[in-house]
Protein backbone atom coordinates (compact mmCIF):
# COMPACT_ATOMS: atom_id res chain seq x y z
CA UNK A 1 -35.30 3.63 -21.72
CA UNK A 2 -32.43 2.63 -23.89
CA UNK A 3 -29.85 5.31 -24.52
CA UNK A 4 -27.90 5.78 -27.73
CA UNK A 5 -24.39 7.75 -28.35
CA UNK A 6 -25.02 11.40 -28.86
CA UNK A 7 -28.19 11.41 -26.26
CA UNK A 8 -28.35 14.07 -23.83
CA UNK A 9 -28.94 13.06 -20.10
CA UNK A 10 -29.00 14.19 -16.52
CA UNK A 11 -27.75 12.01 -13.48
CA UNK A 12 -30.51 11.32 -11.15
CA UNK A 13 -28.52 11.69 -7.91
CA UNK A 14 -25.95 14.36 -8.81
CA UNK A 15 -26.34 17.64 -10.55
CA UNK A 16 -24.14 16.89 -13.55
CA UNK A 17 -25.68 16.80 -17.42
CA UNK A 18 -23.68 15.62 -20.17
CA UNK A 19 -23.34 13.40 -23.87
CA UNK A 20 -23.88 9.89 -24.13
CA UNK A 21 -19.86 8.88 -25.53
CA UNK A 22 -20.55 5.29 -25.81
CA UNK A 23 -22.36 2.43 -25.21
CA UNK A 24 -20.83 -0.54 -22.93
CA UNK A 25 -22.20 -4.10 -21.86
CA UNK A 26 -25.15 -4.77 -19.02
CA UNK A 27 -26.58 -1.39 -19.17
CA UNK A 28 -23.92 0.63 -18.85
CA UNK A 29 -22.59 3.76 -20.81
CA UNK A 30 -19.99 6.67 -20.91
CA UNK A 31 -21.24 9.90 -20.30
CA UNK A 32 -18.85 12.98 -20.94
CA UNK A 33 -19.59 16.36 -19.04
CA UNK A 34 -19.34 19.89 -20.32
CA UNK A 35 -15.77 19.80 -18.87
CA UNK A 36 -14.54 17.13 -20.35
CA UNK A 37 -14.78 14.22 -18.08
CA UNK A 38 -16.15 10.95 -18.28
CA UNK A 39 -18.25 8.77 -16.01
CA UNK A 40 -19.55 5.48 -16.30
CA UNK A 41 -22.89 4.84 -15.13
CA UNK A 42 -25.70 2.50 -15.11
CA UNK A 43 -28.79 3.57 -17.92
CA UNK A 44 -31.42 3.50 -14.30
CA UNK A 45 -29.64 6.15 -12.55
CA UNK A 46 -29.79 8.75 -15.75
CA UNK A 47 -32.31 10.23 -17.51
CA UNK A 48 -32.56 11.68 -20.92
CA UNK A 49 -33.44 15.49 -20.98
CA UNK A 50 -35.29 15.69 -23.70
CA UNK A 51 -38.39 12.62 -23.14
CA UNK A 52 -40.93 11.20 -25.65
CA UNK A 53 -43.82 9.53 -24.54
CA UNK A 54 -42.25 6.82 -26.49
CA UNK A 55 -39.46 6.55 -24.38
CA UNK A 56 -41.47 6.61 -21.38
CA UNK A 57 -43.84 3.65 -22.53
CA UNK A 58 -40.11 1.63 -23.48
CA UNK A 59 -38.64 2.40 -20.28
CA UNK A 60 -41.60 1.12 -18.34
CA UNK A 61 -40.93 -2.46 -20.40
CA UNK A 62 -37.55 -2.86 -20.14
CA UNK A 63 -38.18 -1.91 -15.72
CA UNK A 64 -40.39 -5.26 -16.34
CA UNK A 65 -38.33 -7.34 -18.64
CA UNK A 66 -35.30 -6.49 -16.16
CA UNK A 67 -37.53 -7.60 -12.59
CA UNK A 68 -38.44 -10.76 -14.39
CA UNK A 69 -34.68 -11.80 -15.91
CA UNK A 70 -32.69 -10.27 -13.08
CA UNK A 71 -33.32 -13.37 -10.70
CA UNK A 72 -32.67 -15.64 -13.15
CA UNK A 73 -29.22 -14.12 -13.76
CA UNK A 74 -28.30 -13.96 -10.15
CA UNK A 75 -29.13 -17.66 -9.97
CA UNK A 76 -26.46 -18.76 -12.71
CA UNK A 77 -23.76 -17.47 -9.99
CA UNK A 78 -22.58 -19.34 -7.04
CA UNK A 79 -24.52 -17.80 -3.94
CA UNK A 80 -21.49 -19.10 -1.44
CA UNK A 81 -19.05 -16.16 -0.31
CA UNK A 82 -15.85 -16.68 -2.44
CA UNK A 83 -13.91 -15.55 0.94
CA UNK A 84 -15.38 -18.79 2.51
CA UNK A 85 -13.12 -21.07 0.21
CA UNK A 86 -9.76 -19.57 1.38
CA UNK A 87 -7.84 -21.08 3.84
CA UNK A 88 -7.01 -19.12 6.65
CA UNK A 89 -3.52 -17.69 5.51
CA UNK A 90 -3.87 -13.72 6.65
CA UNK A 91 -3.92 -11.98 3.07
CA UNK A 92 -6.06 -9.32 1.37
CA UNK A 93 -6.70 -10.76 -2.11
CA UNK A 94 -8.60 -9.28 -5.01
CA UNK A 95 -10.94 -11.61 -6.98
CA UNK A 96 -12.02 -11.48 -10.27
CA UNK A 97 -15.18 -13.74 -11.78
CA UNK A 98 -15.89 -14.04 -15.23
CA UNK A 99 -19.78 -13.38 -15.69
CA UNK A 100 -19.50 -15.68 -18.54
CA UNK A 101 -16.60 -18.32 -18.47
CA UNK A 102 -16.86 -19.33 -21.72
CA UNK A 103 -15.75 -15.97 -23.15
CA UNK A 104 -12.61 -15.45 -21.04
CA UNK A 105 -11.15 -12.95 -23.44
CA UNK A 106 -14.18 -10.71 -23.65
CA UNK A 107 -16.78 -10.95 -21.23
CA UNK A 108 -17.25 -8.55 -18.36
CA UNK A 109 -15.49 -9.37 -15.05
CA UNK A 110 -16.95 -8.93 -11.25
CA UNK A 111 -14.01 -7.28 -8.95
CA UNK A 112 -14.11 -8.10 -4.94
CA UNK A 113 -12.41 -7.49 -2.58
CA UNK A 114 -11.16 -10.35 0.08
CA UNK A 115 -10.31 -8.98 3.68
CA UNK A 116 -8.84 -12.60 4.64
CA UNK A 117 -6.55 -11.21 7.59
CA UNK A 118 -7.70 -10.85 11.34
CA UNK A 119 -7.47 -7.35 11.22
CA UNK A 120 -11.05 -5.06 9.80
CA UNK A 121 -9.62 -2.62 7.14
CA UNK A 122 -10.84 1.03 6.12
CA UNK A 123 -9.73 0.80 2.35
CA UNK A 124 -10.48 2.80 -1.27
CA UNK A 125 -10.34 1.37 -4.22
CA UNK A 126 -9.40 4.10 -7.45
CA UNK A 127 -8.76 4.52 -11.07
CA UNK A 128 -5.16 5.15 -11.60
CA UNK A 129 -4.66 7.78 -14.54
CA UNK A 130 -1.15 8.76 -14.90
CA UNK A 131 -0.98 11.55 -12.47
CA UNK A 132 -4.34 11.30 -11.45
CA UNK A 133 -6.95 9.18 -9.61
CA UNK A 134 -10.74 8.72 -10.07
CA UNK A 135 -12.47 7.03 -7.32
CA UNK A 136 -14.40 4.16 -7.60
CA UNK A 137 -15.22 2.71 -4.17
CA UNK A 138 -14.43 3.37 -0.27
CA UNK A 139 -15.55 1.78 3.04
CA UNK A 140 -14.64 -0.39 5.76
CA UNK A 141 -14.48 -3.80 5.52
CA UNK A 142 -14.45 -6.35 8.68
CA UNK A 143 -11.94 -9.16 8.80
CA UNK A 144 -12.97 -12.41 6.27
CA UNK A 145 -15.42 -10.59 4.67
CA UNK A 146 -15.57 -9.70 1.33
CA UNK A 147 -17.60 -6.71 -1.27
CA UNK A 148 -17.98 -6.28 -4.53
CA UNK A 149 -15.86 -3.46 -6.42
CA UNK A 150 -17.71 -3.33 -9.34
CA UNK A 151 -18.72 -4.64 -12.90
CA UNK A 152 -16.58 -3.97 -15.62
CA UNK A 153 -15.97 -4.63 -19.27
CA UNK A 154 -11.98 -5.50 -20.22
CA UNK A 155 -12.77 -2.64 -22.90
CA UNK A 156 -12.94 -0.31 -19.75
CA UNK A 157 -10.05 -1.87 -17.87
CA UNK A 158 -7.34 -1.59 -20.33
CA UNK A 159 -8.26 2.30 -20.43
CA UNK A 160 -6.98 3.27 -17.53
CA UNK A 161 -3.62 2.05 -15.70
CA UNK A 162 -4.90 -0.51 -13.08
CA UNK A 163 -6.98 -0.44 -10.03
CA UNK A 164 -5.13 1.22 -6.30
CA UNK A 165 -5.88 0.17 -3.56
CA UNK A 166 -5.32 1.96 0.10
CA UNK A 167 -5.57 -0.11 3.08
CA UNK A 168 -5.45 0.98 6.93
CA UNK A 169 -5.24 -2.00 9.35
CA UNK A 170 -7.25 -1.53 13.20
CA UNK A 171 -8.72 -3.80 15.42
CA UNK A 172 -10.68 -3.06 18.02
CA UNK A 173 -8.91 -4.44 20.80
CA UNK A 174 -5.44 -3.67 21.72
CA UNK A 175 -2.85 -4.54 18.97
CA UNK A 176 -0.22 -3.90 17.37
CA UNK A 177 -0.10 -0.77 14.44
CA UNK A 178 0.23 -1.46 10.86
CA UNK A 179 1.65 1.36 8.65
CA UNK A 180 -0.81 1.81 6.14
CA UNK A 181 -0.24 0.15 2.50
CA UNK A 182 -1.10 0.54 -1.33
CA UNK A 183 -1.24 -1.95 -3.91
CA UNK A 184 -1.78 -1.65 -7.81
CA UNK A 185 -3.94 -4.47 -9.33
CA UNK A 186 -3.10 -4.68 -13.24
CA UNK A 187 -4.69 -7.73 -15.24
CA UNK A 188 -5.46 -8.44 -18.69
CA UNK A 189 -7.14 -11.11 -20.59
CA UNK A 190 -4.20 -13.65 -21.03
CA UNK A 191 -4.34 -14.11 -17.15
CA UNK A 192 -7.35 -15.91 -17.29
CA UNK A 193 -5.77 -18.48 -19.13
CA UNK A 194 -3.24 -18.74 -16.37
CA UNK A 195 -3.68 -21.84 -14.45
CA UNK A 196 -1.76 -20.72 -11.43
CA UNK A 197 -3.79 -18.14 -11.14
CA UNK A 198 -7.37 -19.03 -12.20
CA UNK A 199 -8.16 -21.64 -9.44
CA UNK A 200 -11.41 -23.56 -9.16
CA UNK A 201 -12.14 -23.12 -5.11
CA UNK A 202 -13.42 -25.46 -2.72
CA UNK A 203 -17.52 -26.14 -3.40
CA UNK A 204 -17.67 -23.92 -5.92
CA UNK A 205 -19.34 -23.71 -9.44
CA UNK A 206 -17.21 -21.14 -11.05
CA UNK A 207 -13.82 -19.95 -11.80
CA UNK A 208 -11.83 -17.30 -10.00
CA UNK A 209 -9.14 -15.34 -11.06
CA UNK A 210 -7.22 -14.99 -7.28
CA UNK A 211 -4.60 -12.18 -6.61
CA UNK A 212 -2.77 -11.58 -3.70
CA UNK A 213 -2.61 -7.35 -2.52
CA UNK A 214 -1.11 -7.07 0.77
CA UNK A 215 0.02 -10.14 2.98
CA UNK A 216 0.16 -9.71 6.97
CA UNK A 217 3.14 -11.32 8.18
CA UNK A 218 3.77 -12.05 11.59
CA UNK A 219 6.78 -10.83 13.09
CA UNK A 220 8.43 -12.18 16.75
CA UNK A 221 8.68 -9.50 19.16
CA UNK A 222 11.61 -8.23 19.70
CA UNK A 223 12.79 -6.29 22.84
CA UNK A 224 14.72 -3.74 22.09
CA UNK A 225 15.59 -2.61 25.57
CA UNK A 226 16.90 -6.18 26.46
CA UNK A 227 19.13 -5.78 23.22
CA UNK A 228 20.29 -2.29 23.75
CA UNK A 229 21.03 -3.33 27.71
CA UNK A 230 23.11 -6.72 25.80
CA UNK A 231 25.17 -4.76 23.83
CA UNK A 232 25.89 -1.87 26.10
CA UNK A 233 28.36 -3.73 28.33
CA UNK A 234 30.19 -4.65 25.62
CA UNK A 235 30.92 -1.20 24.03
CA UNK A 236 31.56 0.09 27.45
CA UNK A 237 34.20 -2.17 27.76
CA UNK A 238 35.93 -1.00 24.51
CA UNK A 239 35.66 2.24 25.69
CA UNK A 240 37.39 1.40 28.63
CA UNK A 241 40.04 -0.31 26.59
CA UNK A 242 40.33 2.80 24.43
CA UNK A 243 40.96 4.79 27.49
CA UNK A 244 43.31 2.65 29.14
CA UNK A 245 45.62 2.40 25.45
CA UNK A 246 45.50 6.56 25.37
CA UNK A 247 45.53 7.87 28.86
CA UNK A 248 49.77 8.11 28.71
CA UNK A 249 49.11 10.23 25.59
CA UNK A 250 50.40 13.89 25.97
CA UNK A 251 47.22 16.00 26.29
CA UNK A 252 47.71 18.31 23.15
CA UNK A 253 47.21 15.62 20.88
CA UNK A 254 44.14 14.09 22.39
CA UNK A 255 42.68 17.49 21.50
CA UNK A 256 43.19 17.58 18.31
CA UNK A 257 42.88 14.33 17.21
CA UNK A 258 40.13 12.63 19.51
CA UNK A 259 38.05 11.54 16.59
CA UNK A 260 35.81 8.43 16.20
CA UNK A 261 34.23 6.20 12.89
CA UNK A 262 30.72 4.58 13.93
CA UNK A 263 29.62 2.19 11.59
CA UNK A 264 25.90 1.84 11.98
CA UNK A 265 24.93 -0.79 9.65
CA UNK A 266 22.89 -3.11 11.43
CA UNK A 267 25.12 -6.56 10.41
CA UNK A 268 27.79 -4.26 12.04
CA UNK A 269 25.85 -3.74 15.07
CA UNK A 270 23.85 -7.39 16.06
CA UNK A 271 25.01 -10.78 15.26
CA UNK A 272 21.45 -12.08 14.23
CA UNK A 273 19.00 -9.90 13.69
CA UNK A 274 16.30 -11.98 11.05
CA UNK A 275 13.37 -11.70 13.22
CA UNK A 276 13.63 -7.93 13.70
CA UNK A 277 11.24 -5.77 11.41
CA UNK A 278 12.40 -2.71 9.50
CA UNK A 279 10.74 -0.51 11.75
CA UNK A 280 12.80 -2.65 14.91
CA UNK A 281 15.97 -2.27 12.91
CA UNK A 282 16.07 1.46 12.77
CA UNK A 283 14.87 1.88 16.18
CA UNK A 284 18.02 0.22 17.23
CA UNK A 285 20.17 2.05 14.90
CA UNK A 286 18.78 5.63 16.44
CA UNK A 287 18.95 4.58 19.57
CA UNK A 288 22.65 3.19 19.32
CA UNK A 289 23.27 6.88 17.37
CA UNK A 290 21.61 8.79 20.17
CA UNK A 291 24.18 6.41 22.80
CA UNK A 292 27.45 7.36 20.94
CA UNK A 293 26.15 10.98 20.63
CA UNK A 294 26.19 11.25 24.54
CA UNK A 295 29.47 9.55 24.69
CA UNK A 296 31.09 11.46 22.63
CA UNK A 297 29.82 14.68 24.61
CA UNK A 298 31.23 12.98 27.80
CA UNK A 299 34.30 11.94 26.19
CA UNK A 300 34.53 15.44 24.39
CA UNK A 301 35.32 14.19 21.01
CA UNK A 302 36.62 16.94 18.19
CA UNK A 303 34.96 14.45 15.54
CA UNK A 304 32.68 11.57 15.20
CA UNK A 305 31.79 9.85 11.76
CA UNK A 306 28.45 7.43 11.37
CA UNK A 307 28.80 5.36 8.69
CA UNK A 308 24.93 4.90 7.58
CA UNK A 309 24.95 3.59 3.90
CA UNK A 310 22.97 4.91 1.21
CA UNK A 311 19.93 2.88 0.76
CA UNK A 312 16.46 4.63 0.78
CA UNK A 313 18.01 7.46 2.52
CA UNK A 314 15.45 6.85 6.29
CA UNK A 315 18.29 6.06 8.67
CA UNK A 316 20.48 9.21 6.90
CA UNK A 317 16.92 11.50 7.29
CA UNK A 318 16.26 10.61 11.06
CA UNK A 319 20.10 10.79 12.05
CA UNK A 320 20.06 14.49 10.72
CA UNK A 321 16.85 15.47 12.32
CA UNK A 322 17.81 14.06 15.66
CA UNK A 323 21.44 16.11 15.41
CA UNK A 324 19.23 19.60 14.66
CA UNK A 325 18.17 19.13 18.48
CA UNK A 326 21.98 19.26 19.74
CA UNK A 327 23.75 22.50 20.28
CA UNK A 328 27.56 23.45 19.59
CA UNK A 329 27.61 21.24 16.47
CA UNK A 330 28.03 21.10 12.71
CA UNK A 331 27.69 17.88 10.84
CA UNK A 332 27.88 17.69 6.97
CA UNK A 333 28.59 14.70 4.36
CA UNK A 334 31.69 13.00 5.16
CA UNK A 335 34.66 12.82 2.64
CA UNK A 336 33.18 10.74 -0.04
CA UNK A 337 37.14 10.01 -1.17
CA UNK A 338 37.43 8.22 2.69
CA UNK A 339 33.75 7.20 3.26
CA UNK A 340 31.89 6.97 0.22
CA UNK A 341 28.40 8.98 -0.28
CA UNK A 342 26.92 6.95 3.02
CA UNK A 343 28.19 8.84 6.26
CA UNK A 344 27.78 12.19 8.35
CA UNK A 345 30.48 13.69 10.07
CA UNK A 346 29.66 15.78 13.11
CA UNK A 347 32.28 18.35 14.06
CA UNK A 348 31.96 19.24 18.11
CA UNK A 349 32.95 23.40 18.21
């Protein structure tokens, strides 16, 4: 049955009836709802509301034009997984074919997904649209494995914003958690001309267009009790020193000005600490918070100042939700004139 632009149709799976909008490549076509929306679809799963028997006896044809042609058009592809090509270097990648490589600019592209890592992923694949999403596939997908997305024309592409992806990593066996990531996959029709980018694979008959989404690096433990337990020693001992440099002080001034300045910038706080993650890194800073905290309890400090920088604002949000647990305190923004816009002070009453 071949559909034309103004045809009224029904969706053979869902419950939705709408208007032919327009016509696209390999049997495809737009199909706005009474509410406005649009969905693409393949001509198979719809089906024209108002049938003539003429339409019946053409739709029967093209069923048996399609089962004879269809294996011949599989056959002009490479049957070998694209996934098998890639060396073993722990990314996700999307990959994009050309159905006919000697129309770059206009022919429709094939969109997979390449799970190259060693962890399975549960991921979604959506239209971004400003504001607002439409789905186009979810699933799980095992580690080097691949799936098709979907066909689409570069018409269709460059009509909505690019392609999200949402990845959660899990294996089965004990490991390590990943924090779950999203990636935005934009392309046009210059990049096929790209040679950096368009790479001819290992035993392959066809052209790829290969872009990286989400790489898994591997990070060296770190122990952060061994660190904390390194570093405690040493600011016990300056404590000691402070002590020993104010004991002869007359008491009534200890009281009013036992104050302290707590820098808490990581470079500030370990020598060398490449290897650590961002995760490790504010783990440590907490946990050296949550130490001078106690100390300054013990050493019943009027003041204490943490220095904390400005940045993205996490180390600033998860100092002030740990000090909501401690009673007999205020804390506030520090003097920006002394401290600049990056430090809490916490006032002991």
């Amino acid at each position: 049955m071949k559909l034309n632009i103004g045809d009224k149709v029904r969706f053979l799976n869902e419950s939705i009836e709408g208007t032919i909008a327009n016509v696209l490549t390999h049997g495809r076509v737009e199909v706005q709802d009474s509410h406005g929306f649009t969905h693409i679809s393949e001509e198979k799963y719809l089906v024209r509301i108002e049938l003539t028997l003429e339409d019946v006896r053409n739709d029967l044809d093209e069923q048996k034009i399609d089962s004879v042609q269809k294996p011949q058009i599989q056959s002009q592809k490479s049957s070998i997984p694209i996934i098998s090509s890639l060396e073993d270097d722990n990314t996700i990648y999307a990959a994009i074919r050309l159905l006919d490589e000697k129309n770059p600019l206009t022919t429709d592209v094939e969109i997979f997904l390449l799970n190259n890592t060693n962890y399975s992923i549960c991921f979604s694949c959506l239209k971004r649209l400003g504001n607002f999403r439409a789905g186009i596939q979810s699933g799980v997908l095992n580690s080097n494995d691949e799936t098709l997305i979907g066909v689409f024309s570069q018409d269709e592409i460059y009509r909505f914003d690019g392609f999200e992806f949402q990845f959660l990593f899990f294996q089965n066996e004990e490991f390590k958690p990943k924090n779950p990531d999203t990636k935005l996959l934009q392309f046009n029709s210059s990049d096929f001309m790209n040679a950096d980018l368009r790479r001819k694979l290992f035993d392959r008959d066809d052209t790829i267009l290969l872009m990286p989404l989400h790489e898994v690096k591997q990070m060296t433990e770190v122990d952060i009790a061994n660190l904390l337990d390194k570093y405690k020693d040493k600011k016990e001992a300056d404590a000691r020193n402070l002590n020993a440099k104010t004991k002869n002080k007359p008491s009534r001034f200890v009281v009013l000005t036992r104050q302290k300045v707590v820098d808490l910038h990581i470079e500030e706080l370990i020598k060398d600490y490449s290897s650590m993650s961002n995760a490790q890194i504010i783990s440590y800073q907490i946990n050296f918070f949550m130490q001078e905290m106690d100390k300054a309890l013990i050493d019943k400090l009027h003041k204490i100042v943490f220095i904390h920088g400005v940045g993205a604002g996490v180390l600033r949000s998860s100092i002030r939700e740990e000090l909501k647990r401690f009673p007999n305190i205020r804390y506030t923004d520090a003097p920006i004139e002394k401290y600049g816009n990056g430090a809490t002070e916490v006032e002991f009453i």
